[in-house]
C-alpha atoms as a PDB file:
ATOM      1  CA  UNK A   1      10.962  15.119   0.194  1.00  0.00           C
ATOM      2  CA  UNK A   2       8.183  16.161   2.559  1.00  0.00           C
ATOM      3  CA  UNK A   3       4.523  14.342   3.323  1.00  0.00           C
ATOM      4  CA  UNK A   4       2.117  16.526   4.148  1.00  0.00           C
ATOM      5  CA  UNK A   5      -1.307  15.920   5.488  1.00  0.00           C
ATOM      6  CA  UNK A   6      -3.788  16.306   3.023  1.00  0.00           C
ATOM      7  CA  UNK A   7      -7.034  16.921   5.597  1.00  0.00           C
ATOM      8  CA  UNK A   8      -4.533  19.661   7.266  1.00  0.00           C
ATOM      9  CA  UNK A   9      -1.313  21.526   6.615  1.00  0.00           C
ATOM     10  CA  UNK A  10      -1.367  19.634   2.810  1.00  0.00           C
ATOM     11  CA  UNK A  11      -4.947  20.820   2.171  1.00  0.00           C
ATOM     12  CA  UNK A  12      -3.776  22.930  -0.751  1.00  0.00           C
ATOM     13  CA  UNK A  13      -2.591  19.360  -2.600  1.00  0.00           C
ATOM     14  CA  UNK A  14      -5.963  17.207  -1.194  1.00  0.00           C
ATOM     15  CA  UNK A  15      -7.521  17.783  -5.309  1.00  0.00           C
ATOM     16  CA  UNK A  16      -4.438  16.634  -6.577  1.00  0.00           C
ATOM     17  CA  UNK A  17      -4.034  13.180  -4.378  1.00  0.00           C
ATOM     18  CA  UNK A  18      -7.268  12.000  -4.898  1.00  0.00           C
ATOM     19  CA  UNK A  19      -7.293  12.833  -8.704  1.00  0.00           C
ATOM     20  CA  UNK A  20      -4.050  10.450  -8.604  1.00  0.00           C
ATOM     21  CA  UNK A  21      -5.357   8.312  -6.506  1.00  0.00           C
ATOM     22  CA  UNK A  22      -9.054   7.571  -8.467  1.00  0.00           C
ATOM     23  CA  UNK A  23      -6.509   6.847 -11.834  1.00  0.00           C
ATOM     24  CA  UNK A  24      -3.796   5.199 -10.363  1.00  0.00           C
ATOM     25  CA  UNK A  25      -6.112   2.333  -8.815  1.00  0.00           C
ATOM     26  CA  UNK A  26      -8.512  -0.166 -10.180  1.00  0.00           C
ATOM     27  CA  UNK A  27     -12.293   0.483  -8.950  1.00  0.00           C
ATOM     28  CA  UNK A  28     -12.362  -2.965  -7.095  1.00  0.00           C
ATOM     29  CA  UNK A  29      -9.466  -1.947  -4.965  1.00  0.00           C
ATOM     30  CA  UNK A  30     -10.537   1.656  -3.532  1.00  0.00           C
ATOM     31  CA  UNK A  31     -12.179   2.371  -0.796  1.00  0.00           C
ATOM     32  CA  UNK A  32     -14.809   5.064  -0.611  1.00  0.00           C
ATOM     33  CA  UNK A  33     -12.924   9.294   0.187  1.00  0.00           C
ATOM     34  CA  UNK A  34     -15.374   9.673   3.237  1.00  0.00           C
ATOM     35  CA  UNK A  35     -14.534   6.030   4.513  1.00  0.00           C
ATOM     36  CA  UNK A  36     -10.710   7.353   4.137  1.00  0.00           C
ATOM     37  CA  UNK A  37     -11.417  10.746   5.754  1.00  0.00           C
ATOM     38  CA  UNK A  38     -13.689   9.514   8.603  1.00  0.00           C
ATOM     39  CA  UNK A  39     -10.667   6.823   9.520  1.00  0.00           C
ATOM     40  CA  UNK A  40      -7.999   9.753   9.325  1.00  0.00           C
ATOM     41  CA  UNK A  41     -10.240  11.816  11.989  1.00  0.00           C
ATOM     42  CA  UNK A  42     -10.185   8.598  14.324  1.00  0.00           C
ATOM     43  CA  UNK A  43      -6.065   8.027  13.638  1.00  0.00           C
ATOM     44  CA  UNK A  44      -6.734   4.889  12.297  1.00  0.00           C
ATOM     45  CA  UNK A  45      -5.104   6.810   8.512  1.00  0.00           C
ATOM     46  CA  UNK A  46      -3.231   9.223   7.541  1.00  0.00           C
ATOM     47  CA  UNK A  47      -3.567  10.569   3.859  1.00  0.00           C
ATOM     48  CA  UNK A  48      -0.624  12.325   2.353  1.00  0.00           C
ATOM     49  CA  UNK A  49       0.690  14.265  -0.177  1.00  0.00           C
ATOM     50  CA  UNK A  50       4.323  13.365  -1.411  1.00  0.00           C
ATOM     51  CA  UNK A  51       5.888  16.775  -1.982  1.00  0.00           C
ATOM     52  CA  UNK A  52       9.427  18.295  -2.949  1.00  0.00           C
ATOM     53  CA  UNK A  53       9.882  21.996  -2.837  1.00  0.00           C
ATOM     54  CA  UNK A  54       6.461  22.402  -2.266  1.00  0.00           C
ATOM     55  CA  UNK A  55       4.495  20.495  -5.545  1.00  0.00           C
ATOM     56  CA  UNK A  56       2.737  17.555  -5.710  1.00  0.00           C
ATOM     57  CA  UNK A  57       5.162  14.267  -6.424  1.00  0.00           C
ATOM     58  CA  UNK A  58       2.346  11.590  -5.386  1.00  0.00           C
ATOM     59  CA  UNK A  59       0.642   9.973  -2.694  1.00  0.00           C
ATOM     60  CA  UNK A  60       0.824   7.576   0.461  1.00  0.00           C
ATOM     61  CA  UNK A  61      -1.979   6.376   2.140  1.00  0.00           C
ATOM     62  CA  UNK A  62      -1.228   4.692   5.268  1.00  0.00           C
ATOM     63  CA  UNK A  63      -4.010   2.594   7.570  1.00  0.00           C
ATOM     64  CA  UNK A  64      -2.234   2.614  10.853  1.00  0.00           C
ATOM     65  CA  UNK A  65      -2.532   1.332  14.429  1.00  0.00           C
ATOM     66  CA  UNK A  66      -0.570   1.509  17.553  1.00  0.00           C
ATOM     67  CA  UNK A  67       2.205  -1.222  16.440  1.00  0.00           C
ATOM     68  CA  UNK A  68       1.342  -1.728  12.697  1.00  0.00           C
ATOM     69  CA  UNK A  69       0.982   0.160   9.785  1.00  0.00           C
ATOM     70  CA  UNK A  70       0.033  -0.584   6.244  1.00  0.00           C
ATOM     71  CA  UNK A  71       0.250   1.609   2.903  1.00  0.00           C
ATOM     72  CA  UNK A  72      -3.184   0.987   1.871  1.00  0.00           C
ATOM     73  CA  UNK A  73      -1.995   3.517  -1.569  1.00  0.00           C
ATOM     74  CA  UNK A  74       1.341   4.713  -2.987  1.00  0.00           C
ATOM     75  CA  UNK A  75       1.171   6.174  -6.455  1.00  0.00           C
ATOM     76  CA  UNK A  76       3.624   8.977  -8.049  1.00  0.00           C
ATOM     77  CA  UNK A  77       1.998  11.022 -10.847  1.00  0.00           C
ATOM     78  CA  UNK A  78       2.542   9.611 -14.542  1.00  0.00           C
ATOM     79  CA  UNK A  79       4.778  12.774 -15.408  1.00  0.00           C
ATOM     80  CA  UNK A  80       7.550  12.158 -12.621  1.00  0.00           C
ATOM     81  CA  UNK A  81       7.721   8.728 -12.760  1.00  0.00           C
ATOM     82  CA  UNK A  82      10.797   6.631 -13.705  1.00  0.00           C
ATOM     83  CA  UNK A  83      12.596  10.502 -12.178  1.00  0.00           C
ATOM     84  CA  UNK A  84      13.736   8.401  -8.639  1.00  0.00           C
ATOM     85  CA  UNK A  85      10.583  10.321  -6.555  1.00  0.00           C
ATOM     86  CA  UNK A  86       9.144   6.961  -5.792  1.00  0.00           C
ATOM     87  CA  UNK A  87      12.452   5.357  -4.453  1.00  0.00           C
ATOM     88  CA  UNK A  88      12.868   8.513  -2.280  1.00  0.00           C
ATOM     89  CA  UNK A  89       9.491   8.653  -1.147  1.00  0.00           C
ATOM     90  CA  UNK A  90       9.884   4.505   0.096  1.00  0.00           C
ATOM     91  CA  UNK A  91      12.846   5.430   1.418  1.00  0.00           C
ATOM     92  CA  UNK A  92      11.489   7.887   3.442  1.00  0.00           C
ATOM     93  CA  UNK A  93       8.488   5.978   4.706  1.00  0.00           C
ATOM     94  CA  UNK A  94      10.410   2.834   5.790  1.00  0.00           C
ATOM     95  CA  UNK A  95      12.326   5.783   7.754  1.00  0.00           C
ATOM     96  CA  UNK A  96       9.027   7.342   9.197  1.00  0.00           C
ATOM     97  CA  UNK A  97       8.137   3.667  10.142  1.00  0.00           C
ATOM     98  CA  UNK A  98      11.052   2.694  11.246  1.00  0.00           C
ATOM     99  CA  UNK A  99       9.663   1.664  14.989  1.00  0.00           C
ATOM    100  CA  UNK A 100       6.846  -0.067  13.909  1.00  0.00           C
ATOM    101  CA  UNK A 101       6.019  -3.229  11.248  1.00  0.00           C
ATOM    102  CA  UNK A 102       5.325  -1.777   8.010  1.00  0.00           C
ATOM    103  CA  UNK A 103       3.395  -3.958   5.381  1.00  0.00           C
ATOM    104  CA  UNK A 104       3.061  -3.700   1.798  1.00  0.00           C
ATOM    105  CA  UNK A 105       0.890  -5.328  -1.248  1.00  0.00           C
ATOM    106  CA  UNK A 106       1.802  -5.538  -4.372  1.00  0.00           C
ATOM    107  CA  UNK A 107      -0.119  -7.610  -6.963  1.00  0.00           C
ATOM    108  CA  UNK A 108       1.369 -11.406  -6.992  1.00  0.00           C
ATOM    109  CA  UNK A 109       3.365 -12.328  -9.586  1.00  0.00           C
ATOM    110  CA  UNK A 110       1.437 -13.689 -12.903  1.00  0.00           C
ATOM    111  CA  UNK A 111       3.366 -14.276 -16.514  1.00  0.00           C
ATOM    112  CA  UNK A 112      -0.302 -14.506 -17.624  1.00  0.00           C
ATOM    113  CA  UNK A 113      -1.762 -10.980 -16.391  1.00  0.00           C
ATOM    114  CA  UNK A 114      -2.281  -8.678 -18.689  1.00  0.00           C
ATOM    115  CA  UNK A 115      -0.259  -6.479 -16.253  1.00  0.00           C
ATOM    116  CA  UNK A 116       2.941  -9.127 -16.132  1.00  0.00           C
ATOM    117  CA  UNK A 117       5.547  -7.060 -16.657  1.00  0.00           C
ATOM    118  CA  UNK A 118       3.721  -4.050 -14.527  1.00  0.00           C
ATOM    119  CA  UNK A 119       3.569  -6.223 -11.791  1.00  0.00           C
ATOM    120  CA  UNK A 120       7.550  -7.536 -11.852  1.00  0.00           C
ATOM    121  CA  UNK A 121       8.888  -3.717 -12.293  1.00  0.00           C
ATOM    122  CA  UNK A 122       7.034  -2.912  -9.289  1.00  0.00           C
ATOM    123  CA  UNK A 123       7.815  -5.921  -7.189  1.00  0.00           C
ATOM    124  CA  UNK A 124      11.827  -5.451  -8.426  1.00  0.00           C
ATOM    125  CA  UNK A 125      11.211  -1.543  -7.402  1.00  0.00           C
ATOM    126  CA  UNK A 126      10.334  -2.362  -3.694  1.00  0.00           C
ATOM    127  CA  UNK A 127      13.196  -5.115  -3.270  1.00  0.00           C
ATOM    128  CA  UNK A 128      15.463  -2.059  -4.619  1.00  0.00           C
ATOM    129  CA  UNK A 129      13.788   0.032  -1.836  1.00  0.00           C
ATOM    130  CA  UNK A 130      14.118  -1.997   0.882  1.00  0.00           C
ATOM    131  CA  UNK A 131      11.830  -3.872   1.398  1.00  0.00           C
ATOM    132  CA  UNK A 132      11.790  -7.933   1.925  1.00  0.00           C
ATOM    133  CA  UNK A 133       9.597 -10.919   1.122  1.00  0.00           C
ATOM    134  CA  UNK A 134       7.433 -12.318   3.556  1.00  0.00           C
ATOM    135  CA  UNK A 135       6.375 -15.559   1.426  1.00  0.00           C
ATOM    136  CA  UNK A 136       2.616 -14.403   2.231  1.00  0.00           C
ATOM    137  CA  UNK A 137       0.396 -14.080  -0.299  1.00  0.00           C
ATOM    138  CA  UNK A 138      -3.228 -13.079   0.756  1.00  0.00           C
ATOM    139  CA  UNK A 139      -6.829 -12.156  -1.380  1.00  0.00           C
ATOM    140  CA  UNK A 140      -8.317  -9.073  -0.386  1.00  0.00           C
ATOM    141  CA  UNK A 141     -10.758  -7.039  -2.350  1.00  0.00           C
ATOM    142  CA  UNK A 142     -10.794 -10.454  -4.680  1.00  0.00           C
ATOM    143  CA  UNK A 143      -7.597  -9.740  -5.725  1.00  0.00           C
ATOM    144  CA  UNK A 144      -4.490 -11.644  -4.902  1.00  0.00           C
ATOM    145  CA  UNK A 145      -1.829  -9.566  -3.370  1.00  0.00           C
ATOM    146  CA  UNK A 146       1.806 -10.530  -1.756  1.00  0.00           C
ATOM    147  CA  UNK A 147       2.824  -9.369   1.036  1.00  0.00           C
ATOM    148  CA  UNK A 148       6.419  -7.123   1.758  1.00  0.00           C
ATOM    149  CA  UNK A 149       7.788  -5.640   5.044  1.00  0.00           C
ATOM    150  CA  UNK A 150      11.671  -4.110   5.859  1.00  0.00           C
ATOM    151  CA  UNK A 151      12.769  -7.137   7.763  1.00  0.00           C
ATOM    152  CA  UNK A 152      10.461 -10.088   5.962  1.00  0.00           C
ATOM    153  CA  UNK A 153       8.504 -10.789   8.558  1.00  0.00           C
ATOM    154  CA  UNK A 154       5.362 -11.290   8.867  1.00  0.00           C
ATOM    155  CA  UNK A 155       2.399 -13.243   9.779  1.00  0.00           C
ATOM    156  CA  UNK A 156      -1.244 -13.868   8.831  1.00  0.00           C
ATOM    157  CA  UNK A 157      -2.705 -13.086  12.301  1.00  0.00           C
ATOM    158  CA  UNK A 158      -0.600 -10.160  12.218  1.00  0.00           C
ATOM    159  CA  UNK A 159      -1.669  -8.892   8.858  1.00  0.00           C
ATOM    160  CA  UNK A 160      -5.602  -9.636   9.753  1.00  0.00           C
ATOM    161  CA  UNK A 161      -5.030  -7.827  13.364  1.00  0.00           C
ATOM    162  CA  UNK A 162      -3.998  -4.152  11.527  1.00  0.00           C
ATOM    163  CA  UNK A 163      -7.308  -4.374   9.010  1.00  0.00           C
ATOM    164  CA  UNK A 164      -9.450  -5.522  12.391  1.00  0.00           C
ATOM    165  CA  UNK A 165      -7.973  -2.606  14.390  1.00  0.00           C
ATOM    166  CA  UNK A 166      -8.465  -0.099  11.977  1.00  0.00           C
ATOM    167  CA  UNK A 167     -11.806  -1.314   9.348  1.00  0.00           C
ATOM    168  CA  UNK A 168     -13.409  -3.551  12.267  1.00  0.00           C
ATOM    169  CA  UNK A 169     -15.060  -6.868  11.799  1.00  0.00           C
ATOM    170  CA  UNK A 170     -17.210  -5.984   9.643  1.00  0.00           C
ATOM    171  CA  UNK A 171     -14.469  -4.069   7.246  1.00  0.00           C
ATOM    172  CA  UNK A 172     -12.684  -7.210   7.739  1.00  0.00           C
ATOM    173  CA  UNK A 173     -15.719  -9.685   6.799  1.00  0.00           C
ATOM    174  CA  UNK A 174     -16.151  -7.345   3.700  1.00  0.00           C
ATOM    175  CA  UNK A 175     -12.367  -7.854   2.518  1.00  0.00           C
ATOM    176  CA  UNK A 176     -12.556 -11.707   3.323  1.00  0.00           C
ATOM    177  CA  UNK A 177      -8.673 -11.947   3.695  1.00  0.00           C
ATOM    178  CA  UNK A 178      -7.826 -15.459   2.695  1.00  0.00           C
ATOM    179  CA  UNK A 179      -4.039 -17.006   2.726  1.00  0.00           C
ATOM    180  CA  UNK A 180      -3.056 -18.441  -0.962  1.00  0.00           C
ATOM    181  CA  UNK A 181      -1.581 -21.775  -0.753  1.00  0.00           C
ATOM    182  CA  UNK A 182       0.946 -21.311  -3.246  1.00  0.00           C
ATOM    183  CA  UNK A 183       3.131 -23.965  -5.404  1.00  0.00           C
ATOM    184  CA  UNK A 184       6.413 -23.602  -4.072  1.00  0.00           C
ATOM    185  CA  UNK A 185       8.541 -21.678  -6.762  1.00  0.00           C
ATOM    186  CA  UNK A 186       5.489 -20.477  -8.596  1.00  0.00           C
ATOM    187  CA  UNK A 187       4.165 -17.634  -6.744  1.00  0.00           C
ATOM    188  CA  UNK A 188       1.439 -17.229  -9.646  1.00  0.00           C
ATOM    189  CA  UNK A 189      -0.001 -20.707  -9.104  1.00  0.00           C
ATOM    190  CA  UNK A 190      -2.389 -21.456  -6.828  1.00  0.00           C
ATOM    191  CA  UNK A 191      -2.850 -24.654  -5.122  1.00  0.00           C
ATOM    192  CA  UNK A 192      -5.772 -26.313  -5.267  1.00  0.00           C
END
C-alpha cells in the first residue's frame, strides 16, 4: 500500500480522490478543493491517494503541523470496501505518524441517527486499527464528532492548537470547536 501525493507524483489519481471525496462526505463537513490545495502548498496538508499496485484504493487527507497531525478525510471507494484496504491503509498511517500525535473524528455515537449502525461499524473499525479513545467529544462544522488517537491521549487545547496552526483564527472562529459535556456512559447524550 502506497500514498501518493495527489498535487505531485499522484497527479494521475487527483480526479479520482476528489470524486471520492465530494460522495463520501456530507456538504456541511467539506471544506472548499482550493482551500485544501492552497494549505497543501503552505505544508499545513497533504492530500493523498491510497494506492496498491498502482490504482486508486481511497483517500487520506491529513491537516498537519510540526507536532500534530489530523486526518481531516479517509474514505475507501464503495467497490473495495469491506476487502481489508481500509485496515491497511490505518495501519499504515498510524506508522507514517508514528513520531507525532495523530487525531481522528468519527461521528459520536447515537442509537437515534439515522446513521446508528454506520457510525458503530466505523468506530469498532478504528479500535480494530489501533486506535484508542480519548473520552473527547467536540462540535465542529455543527456536527458532533469524538475524538481517537494511538495512545488515547489527548486534550482540548491540544486539539484547538492543530486547527489554529494550520486554518488560523479565523478558520478556527468559523468551526467554533466546542467540548460536549457528555452523560457519563452515554456518549450520545448531551448534558445540558
Amino acid at each position: 500500500m502506497e500514498f501518493k501525493d495527489i498535487l505531485a507524483e499522484g497527479k494521475a489519481f487527483r480526479q479520482q480522490a476528489f470524486a471520492l471525496y465530494e460522495a463520501a462526505f456530507p456538504e456541511k463537513e467539506k471544506k472548499p478543493r482550493e482551500l485544501m490545495e492552497r494549505l497543501a502548498g503552505e505544508g499545513k496538508m497533504e492530500l493523498l491517494a491510497v494506492t496498491e499496485e498502482d490504482c486508486f484504493v481511497g483517500l487520506a487527507f491529513n491537516m498537519l503541523d510540526e507536532e500534530l497531525a489530523l486526518l481531516d478525510y479517509f474514505a475507501i471507494s464503495p467497490d473495495l470496501r469491506s476487502g481489508g484496504f481500509g485496515g491497511r491503509a490505518i495501519r499504515c498511517l498510524l506508522e507514517k505518524f508514528a513520531g507525532k500525535k495523530y487525531i481522528f473524528e468519527i461521528e459520536k455515537q447515537d442509537p437515534r441517527a439515522e446513521n446508528a449502525e454506520e457510525r458503530k461499524r466505523r468506530k469498532r473499525f478504528y479500535l480494530r486499527n489501533g486506535l484508542k479513545e480519548t473520552g473527547l467529544f467536540v462540535n465542529v462544522y455543527a456536527t458532533d464528532f469524538e475524538l481517537l488517537t494511538p495512545d488515547g491521549s489527548l486534550t482540548f487545547e491540544e486539539y484547538v492548537t492543530v486547527l489554529r496552526d494550520i486554518l488560523g483564527e479565523e478558520g478556527v472562529k468559523a468551526l467554533n470547536p466546542r467540548v460536549i459535556p457528555v452523560e457519563k456512559g452515554y456518549p450520545w447524550r448531551r448534558l445540558p
